[in-house]
Protein backbone atom coordinates (compact mmCIF):
# COMPACT_ATOMS: atom_id res chain seq x y z
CA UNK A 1 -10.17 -7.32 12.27
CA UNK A 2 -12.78 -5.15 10.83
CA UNK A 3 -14.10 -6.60 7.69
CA UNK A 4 -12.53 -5.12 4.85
CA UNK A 5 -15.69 -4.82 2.61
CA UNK A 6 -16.52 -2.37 5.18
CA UNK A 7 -13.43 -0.53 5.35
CA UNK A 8 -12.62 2.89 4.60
CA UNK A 9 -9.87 3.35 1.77
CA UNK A 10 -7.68 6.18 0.68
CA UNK A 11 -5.64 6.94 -1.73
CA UNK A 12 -2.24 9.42 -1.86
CA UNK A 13 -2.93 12.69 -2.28
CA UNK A 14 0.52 12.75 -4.50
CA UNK A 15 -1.94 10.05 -6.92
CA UNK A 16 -3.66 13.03 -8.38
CA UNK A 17 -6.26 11.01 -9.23
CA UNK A 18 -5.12 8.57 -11.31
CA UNK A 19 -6.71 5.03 -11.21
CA UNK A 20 -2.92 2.92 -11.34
CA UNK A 21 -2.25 3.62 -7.39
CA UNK A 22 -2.48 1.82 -4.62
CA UNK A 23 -5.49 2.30 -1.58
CA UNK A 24 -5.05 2.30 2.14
CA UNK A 25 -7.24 1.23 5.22
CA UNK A 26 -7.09 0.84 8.98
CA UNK A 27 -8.70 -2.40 9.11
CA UNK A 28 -8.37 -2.99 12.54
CA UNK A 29 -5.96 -1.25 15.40
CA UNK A 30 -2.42 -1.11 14.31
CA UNK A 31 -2.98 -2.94 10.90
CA UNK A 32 -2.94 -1.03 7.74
CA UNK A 33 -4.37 -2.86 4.53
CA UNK A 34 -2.69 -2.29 1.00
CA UNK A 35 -4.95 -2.66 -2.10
CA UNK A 36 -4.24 -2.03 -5.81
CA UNK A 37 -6.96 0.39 -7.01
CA UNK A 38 -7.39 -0.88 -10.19
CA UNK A 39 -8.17 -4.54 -8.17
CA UNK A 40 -10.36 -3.79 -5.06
CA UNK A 41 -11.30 -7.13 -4.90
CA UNK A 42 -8.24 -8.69 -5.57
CA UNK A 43 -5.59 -9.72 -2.60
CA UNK A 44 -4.80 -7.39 -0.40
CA UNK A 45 -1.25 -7.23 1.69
CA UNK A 46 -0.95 -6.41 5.79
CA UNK A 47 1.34 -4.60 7.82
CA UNK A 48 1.91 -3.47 11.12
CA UNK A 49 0.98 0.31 11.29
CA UNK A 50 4.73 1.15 12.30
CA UNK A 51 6.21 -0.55 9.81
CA UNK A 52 3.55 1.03 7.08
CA UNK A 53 4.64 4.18 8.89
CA UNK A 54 8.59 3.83 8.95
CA UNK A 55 8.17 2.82 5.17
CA UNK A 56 6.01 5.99 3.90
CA UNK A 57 8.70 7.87 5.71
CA UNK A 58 11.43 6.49 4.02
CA UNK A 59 9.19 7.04 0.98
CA UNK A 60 8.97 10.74 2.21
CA UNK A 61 12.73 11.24 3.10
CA UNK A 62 13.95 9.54 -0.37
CA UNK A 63 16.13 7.46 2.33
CA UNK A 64 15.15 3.78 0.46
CA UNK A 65 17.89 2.38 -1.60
CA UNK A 66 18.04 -0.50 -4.04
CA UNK A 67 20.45 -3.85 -3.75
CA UNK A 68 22.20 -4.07 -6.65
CA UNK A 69 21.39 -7.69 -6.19
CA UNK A 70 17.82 -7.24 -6.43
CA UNK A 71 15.30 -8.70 -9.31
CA UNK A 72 13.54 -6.08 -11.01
CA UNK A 73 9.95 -6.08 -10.69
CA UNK A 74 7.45 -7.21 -12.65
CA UNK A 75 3.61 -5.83 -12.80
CA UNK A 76 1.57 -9.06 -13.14
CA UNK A 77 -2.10 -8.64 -14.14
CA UNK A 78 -4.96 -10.37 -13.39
């Protein structure tokens, strides 16, 4: 893996922007890296590029749903 203080990040071009979004980078072949923007330094999570991919799709397609059984989430700071 490519070390991330040298890696490239992007954000969404839906962010417009704005500095509460999360940042993107192909760390290494068929790993993308998740970062919260407004954190760069913080922890960072790691998928699979096809799962990253079938998940921004489902983001695209609205196709996600919600278990009713879920816990709401909570934005944690620090």
């Amino acid at each position: 893996m490519r070390a991330l203080g040298n890696a490239e990040w992007w954000k969404s071009t839906h962010s417009g922007g704005q500095v509460d979004c999360i940042e993107a980078s192909s760390v290494s072949p068929g790993l993308v890296s998740i970062r919260d923007s407004k954190y760069p330094y913080a922890a960072r999570l790691h998928f699979p590029t096809p799962a990253w991919r079938a998940f921004t799709e489902a983001l695209r397609l609205e196709t996600l749903t919600r278990s009713e059984a879920e816990v709401p989430l909570t934005p944690v700071r620090g």
